[in-house]
N, C-alpha and C. Protein backbone atom coordinates (compact mmCIF):
# COMPACT_ATOMS: atom_id res chain seq x y z
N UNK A 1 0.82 -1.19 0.00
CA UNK A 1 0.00 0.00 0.00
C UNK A 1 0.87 1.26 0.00
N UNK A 2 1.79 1.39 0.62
CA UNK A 2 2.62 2.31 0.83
C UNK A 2 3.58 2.53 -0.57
N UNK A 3 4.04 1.61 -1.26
CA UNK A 3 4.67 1.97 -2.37
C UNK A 3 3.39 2.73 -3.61
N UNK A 4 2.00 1.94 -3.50
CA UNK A 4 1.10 2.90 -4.39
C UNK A 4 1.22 4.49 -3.81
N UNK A 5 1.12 4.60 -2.55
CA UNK A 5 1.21 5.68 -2.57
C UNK A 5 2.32 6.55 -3.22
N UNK A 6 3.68 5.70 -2.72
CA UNK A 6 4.53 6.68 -2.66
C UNK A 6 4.42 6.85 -4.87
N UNK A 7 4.02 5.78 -5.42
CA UNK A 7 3.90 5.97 -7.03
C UNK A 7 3.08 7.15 -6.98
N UNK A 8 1.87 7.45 -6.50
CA UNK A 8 0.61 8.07 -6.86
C UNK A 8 1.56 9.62 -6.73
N UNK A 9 2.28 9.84 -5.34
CA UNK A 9 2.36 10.97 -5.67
C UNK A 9 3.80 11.72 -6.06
N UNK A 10 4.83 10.43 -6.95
CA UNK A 10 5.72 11.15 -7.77
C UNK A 10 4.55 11.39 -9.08
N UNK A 11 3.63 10.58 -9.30
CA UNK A 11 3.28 10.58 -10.38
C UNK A 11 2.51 11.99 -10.37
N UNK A 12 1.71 12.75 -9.48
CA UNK A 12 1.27 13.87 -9.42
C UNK A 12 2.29 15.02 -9.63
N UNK A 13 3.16 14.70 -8.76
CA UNK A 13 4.45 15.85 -9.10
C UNK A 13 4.91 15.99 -10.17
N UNK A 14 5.25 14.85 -11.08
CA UNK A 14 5.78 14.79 -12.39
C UNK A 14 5.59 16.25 -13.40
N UNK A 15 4.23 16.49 -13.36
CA UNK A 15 3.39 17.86 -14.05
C UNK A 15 4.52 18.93 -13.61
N UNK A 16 4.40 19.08 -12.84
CA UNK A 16 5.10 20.24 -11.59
C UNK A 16 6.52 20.27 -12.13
N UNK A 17 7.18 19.69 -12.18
CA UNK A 17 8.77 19.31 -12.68
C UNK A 17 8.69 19.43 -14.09
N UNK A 18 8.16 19.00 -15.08
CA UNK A 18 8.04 19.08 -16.23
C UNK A 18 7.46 20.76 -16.69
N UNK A 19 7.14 21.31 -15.61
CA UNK A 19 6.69 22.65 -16.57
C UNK A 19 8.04 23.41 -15.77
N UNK A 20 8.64 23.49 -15.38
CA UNK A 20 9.60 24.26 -14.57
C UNK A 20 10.53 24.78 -15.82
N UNK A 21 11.21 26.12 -15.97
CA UNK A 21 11.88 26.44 -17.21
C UNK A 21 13.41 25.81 -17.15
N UNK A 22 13.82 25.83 -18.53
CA UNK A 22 14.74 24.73 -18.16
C UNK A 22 16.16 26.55 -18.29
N UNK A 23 15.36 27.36 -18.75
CA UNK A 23 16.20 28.47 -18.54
C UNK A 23 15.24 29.93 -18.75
N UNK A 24 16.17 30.95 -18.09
CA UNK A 24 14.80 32.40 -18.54
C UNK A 24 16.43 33.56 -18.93
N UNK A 25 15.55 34.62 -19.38
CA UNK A 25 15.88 35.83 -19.97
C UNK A 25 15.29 36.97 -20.15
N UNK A 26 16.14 38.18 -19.94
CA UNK A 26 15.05 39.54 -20.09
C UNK A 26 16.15 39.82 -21.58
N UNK A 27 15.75 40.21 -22.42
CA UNK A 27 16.32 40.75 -23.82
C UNK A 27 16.50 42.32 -23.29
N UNK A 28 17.69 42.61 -23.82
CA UNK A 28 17.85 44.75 -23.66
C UNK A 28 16.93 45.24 -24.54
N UNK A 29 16.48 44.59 -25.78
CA UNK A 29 15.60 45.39 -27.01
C UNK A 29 14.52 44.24 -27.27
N UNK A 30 13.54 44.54 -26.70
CA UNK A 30 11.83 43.54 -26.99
C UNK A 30 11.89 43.36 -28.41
N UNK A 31 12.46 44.41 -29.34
CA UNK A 31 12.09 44.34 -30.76
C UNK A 31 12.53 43.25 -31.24
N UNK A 32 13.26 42.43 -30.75
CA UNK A 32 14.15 41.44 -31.22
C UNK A 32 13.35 40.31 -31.05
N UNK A 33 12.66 40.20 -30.07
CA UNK A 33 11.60 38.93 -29.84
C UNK A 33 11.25 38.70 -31.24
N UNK A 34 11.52 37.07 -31.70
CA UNK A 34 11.09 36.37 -32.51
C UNK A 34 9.50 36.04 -31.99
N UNK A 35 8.86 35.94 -33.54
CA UNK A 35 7.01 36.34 -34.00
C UNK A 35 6.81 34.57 -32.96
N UNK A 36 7.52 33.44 -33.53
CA UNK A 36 7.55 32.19 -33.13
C UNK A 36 8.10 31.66 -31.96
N UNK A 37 7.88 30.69 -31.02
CA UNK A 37 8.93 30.12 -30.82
C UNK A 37 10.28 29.58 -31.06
N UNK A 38 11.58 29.54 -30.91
CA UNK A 38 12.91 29.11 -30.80
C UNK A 38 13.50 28.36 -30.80
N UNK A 39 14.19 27.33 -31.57
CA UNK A 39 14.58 26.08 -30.86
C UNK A 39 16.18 26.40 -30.77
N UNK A 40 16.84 26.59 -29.59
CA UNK A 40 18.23 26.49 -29.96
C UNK A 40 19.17 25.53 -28.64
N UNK A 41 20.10 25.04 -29.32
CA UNK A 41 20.39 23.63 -28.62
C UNK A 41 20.14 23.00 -27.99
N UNK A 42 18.87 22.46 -28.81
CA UNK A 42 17.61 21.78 -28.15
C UNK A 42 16.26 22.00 -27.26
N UNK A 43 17.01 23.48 -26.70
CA UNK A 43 15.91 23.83 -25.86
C UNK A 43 14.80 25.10 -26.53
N UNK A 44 13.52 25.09 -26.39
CA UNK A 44 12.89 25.41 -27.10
C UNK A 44 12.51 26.92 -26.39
N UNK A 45 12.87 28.21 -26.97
CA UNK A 45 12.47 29.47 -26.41
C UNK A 45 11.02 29.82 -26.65
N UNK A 46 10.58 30.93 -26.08
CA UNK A 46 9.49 30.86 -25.92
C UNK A 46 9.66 32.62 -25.13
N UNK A 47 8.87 33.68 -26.27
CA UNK A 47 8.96 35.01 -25.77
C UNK A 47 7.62 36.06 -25.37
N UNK A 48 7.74 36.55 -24.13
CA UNK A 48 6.47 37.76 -24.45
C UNK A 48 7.11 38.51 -24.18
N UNK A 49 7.00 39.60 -24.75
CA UNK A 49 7.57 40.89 -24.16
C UNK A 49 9.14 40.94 -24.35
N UNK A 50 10.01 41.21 -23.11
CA UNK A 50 11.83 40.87 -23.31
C UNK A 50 12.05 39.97 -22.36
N UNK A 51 10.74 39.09 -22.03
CA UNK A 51 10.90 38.14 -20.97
C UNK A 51 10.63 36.60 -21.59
N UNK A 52 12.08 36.04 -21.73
CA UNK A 52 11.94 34.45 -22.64
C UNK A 52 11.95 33.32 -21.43
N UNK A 53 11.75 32.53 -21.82
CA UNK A 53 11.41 31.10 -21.09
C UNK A 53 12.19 30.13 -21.52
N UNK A 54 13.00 28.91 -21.92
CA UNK A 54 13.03 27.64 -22.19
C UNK A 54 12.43 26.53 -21.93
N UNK A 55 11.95 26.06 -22.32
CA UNK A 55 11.41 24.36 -22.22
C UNK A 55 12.08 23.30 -22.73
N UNK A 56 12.49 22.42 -22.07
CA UNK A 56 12.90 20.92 -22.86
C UNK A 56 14.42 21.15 -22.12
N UNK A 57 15.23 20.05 -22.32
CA UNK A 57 16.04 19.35 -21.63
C UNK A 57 17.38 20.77 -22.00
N UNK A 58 18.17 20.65 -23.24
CA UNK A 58 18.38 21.62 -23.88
C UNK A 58 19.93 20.86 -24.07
N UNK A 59 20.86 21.46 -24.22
CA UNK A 59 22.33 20.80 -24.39
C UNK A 59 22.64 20.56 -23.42
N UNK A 60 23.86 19.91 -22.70
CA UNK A 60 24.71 19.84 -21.75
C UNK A 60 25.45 20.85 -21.71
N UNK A 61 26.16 21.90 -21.21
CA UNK A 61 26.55 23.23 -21.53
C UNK A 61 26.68 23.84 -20.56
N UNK A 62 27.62 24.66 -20.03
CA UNK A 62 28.23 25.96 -19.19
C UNK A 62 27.05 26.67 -19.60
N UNK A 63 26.61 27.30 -18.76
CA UNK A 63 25.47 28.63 -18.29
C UNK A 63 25.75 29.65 -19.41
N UNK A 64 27.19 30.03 -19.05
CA UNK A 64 27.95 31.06 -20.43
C UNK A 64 27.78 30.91 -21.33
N UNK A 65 28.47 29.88 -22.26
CA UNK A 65 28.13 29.08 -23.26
C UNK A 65 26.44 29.41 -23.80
N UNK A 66 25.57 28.86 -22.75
CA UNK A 66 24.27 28.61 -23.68
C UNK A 66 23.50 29.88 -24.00
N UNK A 67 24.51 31.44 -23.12
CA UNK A 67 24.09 32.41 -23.27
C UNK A 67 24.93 33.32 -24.58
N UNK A 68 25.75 32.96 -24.92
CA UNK A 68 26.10 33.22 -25.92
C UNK A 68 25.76 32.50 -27.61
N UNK A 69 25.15 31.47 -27.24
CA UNK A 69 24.61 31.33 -28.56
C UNK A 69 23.15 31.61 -28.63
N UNK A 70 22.43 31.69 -27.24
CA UNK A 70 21.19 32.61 -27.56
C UNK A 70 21.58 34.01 -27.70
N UNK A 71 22.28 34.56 -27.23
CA UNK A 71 22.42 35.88 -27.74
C UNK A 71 22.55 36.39 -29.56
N UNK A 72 23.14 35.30 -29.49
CA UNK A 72 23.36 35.23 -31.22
C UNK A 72 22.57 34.81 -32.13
N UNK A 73 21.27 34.33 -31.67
CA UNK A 73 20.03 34.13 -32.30
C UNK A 73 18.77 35.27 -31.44
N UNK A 74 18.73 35.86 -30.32
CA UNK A 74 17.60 36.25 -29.80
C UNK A 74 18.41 38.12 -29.40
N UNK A 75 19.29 38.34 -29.20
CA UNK A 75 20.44 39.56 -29.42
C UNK A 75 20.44 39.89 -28.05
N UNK A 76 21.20 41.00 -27.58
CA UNK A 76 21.54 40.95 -26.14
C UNK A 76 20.49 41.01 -25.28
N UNK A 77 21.39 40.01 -23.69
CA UNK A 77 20.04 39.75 -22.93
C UNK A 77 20.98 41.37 -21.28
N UNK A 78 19.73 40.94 -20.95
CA UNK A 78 20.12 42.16 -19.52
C UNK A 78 19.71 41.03 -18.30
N UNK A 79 19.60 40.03 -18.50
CA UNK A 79 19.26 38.81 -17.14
C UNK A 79 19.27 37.39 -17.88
N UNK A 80 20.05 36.47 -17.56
CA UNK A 80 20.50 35.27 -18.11
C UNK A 80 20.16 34.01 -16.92
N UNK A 81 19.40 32.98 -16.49
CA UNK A 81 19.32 32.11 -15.60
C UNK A 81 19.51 30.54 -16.95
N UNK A 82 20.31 29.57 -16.55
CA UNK A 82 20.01 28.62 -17.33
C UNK A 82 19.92 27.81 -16.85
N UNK A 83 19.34 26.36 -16.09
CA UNK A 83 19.34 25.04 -15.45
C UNK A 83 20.08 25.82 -14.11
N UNK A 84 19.25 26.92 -13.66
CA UNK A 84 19.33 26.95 -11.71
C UNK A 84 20.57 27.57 -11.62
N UNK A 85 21.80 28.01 -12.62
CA UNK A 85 22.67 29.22 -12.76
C UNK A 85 22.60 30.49 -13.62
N UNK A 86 22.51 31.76 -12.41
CA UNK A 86 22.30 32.46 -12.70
C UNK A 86 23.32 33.35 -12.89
N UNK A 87 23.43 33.94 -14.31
CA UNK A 87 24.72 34.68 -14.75
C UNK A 87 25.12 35.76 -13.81
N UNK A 88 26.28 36.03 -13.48
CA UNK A 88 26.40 37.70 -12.70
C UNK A 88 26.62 38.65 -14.00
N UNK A 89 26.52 40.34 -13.28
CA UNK A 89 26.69 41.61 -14.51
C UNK A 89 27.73 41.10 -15.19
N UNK A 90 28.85 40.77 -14.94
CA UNK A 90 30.39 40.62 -15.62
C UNK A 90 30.38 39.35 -16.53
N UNK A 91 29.65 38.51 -16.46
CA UNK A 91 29.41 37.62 -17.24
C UNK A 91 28.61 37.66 -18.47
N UNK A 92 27.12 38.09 -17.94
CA UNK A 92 26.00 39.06 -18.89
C UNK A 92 26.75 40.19 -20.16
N UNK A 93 27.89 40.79 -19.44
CA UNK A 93 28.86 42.16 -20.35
C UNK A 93 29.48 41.01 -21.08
N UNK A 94 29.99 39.91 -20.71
CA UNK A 94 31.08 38.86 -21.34
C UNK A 94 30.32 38.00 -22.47
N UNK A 95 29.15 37.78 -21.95
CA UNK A 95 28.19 36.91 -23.26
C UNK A 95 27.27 37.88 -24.16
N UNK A 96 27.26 39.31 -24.20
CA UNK A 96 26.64 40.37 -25.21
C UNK A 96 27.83 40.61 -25.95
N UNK A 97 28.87 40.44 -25.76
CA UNK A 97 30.09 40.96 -26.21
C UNK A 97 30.67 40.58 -27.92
């Protein structure tokens, strides 16, 4: 009885974990927001405003790294978080660069 439970409620949580972003972003210029969604190394962007989202697993990758090749498809960001690391200013100046 106790293992149904303990199934029943990873299986409830699952939802919960699966919508969590797998990275976020504020863009310096909204104008740049792509009309569509994004797919870039693997992880799928997603924009309103200069405030982007990721979904999906995305590359294996340094924080830096995955902010410099979105920069180079979505153009400079002013706030960078990717998988629970969050860029500092000197890094943010280092991946617009």
């Amino acid at each position: 009885m106790r293992v149904l439970f303990l199934a029943a409620a990873l299986f409830a949580a699952a939802p919960a974990v699966a919508q969590t972003p797998a990275a976020s972003l504020t863009l310096v210029d909204p104008a740049t927001v792509p009309a569509r969604p994004v797919i870039i190394d693997g992880a799928r962007w997603s924009c309103e405003g200069a405030a982007c989202t990721a979904s999906g697993a995305g590359a294996e990758q340094p924080a830096t790294r995955a902010c410099r090749r979105v920069v180079q498809r979505l153009g400079a960001v002013s706030a960078f978080t990717y998988k629970g690391v969050a860029l500092t200013d000197a890094q943010i100046a280092a991946c617009n660069a």
